[in-house]
Structures are given as structure tokens and as C-alpha cells.
PDB file of N, CA and C in Angstrom:
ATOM      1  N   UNK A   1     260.750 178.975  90.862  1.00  0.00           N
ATOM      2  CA  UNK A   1     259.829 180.001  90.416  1.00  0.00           C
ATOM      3  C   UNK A   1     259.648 179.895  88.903  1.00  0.00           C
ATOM      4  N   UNK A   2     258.332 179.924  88.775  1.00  0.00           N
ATOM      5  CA  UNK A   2     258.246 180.138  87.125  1.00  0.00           C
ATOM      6  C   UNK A   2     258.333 181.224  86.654  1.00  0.00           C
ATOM      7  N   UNK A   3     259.439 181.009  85.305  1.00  0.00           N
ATOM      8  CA  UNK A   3     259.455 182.487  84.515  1.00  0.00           C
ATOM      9  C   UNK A   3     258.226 182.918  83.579  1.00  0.00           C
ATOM     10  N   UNK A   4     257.791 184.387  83.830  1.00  0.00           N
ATOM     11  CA  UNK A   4     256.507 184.524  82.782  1.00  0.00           C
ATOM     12  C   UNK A   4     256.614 184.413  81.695  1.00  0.00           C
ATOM     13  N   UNK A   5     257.781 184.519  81.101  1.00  0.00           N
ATOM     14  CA  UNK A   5     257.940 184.083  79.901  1.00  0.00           C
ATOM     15  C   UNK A   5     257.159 182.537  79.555  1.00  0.00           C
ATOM     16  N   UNK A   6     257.273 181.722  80.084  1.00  0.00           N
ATOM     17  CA  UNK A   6     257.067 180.756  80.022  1.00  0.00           C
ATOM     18  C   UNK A   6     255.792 180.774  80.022  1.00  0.00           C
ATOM     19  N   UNK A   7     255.073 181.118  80.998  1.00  0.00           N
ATOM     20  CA  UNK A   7     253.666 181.427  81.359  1.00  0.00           C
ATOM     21  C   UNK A   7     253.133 181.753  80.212  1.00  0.00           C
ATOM     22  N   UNK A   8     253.002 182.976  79.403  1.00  0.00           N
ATOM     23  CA  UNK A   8     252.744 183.621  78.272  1.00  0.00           C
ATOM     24  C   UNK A   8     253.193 182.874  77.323  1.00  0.00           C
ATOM     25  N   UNK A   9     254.525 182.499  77.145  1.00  0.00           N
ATOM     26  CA  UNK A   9     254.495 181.284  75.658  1.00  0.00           C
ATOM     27  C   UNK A   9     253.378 180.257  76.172  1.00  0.00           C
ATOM     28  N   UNK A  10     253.386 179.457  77.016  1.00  0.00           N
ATOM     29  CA  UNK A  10     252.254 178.131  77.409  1.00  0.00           C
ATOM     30  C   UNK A  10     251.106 179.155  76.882  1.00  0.00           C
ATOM     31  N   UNK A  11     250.520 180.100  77.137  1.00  0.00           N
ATOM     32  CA  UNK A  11     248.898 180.371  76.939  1.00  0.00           C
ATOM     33  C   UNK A  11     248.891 180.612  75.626  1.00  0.00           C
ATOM     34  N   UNK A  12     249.663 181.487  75.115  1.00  0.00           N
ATOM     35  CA  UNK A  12     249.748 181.861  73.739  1.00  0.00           C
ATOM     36  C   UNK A  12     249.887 180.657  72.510  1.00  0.00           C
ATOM     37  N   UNK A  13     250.740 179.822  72.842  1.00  0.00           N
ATOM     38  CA  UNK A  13     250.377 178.514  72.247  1.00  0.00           C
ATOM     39  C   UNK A  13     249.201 177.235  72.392  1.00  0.00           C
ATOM     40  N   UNK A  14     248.870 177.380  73.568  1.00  0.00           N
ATOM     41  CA  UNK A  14     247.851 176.294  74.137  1.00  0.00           C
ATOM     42  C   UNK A  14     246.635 177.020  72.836  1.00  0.00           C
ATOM     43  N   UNK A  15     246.331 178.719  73.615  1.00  0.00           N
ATOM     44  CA  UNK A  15     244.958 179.094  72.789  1.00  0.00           C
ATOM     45  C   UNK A  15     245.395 178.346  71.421  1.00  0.00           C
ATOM     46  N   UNK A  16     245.802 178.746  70.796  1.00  0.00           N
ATOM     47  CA  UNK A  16     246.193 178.372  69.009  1.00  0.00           C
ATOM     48  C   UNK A  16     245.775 176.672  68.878  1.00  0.00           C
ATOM     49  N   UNK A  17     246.203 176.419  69.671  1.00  0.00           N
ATOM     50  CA  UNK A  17     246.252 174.766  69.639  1.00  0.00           C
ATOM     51  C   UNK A  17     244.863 174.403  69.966  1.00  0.00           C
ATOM     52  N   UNK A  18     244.092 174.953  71.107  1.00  0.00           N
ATOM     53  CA  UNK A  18     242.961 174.866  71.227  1.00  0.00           C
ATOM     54  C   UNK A  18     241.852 174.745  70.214  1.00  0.00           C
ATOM     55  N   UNK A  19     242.689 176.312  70.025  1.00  0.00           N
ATOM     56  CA  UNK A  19     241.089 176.966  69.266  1.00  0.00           C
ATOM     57  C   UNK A  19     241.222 177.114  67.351  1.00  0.00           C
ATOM     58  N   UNK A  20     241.310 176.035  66.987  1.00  0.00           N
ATOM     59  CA  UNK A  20     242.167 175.698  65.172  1.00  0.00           C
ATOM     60  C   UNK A  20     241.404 176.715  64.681  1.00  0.00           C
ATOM     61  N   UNK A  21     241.188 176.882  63.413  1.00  0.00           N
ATOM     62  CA  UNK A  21     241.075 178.162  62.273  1.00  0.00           C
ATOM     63  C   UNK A  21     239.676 177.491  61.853  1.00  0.00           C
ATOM     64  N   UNK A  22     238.338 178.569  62.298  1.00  0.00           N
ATOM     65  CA  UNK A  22     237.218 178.291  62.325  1.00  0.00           C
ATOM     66  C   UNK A  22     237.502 178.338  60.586  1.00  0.00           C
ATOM     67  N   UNK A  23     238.291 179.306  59.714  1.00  0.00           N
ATOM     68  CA  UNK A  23     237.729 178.842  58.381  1.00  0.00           C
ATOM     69  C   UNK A  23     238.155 177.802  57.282  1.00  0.00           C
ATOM     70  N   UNK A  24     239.125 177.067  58.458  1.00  0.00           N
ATOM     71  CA  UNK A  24     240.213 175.749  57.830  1.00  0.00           C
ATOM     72  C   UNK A  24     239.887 174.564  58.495  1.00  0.00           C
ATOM     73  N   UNK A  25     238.611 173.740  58.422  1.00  0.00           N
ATOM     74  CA  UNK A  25     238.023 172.665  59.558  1.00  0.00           C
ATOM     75  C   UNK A  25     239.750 171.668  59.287  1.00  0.00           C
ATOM     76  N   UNK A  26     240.274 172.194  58.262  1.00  0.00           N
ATOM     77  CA  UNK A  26     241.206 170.721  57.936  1.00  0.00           C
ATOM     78  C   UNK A  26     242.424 171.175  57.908  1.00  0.00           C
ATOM     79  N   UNK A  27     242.595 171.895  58.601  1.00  0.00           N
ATOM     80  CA  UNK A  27     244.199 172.751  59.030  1.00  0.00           C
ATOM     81  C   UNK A  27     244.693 172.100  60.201  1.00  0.00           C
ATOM     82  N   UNK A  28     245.734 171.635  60.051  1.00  0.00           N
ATOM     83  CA  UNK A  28     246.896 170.949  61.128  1.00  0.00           C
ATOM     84  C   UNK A  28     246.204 171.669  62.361  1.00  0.00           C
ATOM     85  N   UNK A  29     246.515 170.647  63.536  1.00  0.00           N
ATOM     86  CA  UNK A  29     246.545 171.169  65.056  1.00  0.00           C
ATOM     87  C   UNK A  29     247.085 171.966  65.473  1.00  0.00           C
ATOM     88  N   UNK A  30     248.297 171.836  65.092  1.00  0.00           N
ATOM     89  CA  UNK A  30     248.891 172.915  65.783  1.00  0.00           C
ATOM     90  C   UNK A  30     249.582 174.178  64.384  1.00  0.00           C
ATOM     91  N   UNK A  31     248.733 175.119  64.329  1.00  0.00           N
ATOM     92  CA  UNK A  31     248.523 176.023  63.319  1.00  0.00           C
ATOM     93  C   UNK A  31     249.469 177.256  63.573  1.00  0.00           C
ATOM     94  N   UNK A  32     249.919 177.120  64.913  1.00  0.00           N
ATOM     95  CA  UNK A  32     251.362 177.839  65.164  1.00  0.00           C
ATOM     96  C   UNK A  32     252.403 177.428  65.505  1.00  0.00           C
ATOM     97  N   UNK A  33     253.378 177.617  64.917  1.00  0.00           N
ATOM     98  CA  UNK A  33     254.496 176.661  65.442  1.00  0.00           C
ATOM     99  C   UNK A  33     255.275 177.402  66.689  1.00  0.00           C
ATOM    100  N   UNK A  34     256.084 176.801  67.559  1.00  0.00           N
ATOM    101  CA  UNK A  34     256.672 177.028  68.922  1.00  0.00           C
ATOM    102  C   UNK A  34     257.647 178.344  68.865  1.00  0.00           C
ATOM    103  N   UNK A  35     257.868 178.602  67.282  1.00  0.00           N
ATOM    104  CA  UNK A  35     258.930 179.717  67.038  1.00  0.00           C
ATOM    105  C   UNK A  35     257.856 180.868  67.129  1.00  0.00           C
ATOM    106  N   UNK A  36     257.068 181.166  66.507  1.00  0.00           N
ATOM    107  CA  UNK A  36     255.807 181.772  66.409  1.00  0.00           C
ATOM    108  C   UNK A  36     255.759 182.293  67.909  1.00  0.00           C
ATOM    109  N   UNK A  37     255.132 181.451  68.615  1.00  0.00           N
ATOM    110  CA  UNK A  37     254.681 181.585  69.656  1.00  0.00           C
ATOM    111  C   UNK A  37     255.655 182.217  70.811  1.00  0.00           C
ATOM    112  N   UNK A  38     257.417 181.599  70.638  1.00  0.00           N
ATOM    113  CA  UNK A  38     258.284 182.235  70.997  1.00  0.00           C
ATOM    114  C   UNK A  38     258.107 184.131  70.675  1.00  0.00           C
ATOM    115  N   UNK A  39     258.023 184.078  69.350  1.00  0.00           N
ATOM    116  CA  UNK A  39     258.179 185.467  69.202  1.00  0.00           C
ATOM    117  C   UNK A  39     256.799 186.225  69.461  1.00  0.00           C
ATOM    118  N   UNK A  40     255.930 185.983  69.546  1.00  0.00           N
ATOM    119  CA  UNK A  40     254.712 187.002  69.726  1.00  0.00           C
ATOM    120  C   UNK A  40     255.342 187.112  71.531  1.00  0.00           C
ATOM    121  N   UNK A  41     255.340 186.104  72.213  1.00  0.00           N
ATOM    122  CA  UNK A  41     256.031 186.139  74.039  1.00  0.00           C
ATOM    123  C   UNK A  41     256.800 187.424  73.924  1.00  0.00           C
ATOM    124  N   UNK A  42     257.782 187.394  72.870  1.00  0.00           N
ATOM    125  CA  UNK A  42     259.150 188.209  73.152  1.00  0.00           C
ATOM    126  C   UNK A  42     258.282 189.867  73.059  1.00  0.00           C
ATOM    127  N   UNK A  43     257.168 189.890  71.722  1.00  0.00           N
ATOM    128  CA  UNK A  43     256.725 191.199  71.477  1.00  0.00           C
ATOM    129  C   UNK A  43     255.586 191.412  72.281  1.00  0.00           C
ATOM    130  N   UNK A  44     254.631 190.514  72.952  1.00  0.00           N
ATOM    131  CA  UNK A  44     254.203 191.259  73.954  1.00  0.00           C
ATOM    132  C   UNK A  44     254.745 191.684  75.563  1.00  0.00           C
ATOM    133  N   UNK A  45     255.685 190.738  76.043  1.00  0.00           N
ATOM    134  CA  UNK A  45     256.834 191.301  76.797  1.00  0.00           C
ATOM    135  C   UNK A  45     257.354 192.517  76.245  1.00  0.00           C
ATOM    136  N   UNK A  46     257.843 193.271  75.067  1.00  0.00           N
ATOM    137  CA  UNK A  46     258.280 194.287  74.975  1.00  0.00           C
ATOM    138  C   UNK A  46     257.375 195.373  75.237  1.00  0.00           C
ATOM    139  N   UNK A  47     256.428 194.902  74.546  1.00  0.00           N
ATOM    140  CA  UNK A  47     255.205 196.305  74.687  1.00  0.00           C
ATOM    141  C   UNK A  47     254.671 196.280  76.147  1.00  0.00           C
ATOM    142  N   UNK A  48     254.826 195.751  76.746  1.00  0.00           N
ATOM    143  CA  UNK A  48     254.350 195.313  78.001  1.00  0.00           C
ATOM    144  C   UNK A  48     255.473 196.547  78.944  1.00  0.00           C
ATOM    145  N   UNK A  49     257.001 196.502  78.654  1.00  0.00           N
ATOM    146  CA  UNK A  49     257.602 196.938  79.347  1.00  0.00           C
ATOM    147  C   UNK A  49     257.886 198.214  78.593  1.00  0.00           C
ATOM    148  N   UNK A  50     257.732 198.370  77.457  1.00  0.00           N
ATOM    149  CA  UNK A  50     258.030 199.848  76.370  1.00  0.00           C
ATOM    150  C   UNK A  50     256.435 200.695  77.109  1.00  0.00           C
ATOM    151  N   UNK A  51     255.724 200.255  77.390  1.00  0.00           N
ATOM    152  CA  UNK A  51     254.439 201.161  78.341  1.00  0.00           C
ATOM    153  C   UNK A  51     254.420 200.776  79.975  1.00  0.00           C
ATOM    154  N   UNK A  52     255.449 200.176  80.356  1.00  0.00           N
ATOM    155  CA  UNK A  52     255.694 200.610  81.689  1.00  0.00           C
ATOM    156  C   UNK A  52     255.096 199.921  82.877  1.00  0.00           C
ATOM    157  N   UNK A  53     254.965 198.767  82.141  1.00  0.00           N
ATOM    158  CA  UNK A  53     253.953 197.570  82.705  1.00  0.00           C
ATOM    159  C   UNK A  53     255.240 196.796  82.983  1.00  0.00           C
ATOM    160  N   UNK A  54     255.027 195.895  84.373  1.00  0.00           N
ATOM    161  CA  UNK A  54     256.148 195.305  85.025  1.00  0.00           C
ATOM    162  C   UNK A  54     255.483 193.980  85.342  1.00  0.00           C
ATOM    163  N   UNK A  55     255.759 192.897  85.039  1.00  0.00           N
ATOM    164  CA  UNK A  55     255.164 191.563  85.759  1.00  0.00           C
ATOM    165  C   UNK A  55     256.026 190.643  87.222  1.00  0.00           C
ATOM    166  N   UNK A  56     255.261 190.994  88.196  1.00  0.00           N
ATOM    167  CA  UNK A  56     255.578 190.376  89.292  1.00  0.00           C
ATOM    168  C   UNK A  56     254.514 188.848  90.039  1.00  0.00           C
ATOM    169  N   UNK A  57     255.361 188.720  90.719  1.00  0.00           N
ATOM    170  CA  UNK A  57     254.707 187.308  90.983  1.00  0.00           C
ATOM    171  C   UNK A  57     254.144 188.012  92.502  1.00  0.00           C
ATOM    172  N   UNK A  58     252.642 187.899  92.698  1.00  0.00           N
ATOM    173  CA  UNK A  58     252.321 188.124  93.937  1.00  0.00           C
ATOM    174  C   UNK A  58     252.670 187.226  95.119  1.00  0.00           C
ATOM    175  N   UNK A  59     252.337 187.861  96.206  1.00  0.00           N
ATOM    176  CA  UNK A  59     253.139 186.637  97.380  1.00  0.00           C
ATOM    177  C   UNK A  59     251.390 186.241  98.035  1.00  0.00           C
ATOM    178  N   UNK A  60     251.889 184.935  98.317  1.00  0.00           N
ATOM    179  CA  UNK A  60     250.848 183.997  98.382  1.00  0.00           C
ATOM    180  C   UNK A  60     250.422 184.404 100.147  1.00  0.00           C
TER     181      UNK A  60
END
């Protein structure tokens, strides 16, 4: 089973990586680094569960 954690770090980093800094054409690829991206995971998981929001995996 995949952990959402994981899920949410992968998107949260992919976008960044995707989508570079429309006002820096010449800013590195990857404009967030993996720690970054670790911690925004950790703080929207908190707020996620500090308002009572629960993430489950639906059954197929």
C-alpha cells in the first residue's frame, strides 16, 4: 500500500519541478529542494488532520 505521505510529497515536488518560476526563465529545475517539499507534506498533513480531515484509501 502506498503511504499518502508519499503521494503528496511526489505531487508537491513534481508541480515545482514542472512548473519553474515564470519570473526566473534561468532558475535551476528543481527550485525546491526534497527537504522543502518534505516539510510543506508534513504541514499540510497537519492542517489536514488539526481540521478533521482523515485520508483513506478507497476500496477498489
Amino acid at each position: 500500500m502506498t503511504d499518502p505521505r508519499d503521494v503528496i510529497y511526489a505531487a508537491i515536488h513534481s508541480a515545482f519541478v514542472k512548473y519553474p518560476r515564470e519570473d526566473d526563465p534561468t532558475s535551476h529545475e528543481h527550485w525546491i529542494q526534497p527537504e522543502e517539499s518534505a516539510h510543506l507534506t508534513k504541514v499540510v498533513l497537519a492542517e489536514l488532520e488539526a481540521n478533521g480531515f482523515q485520508i483513506v484509501k478507497k476500496s477498489d
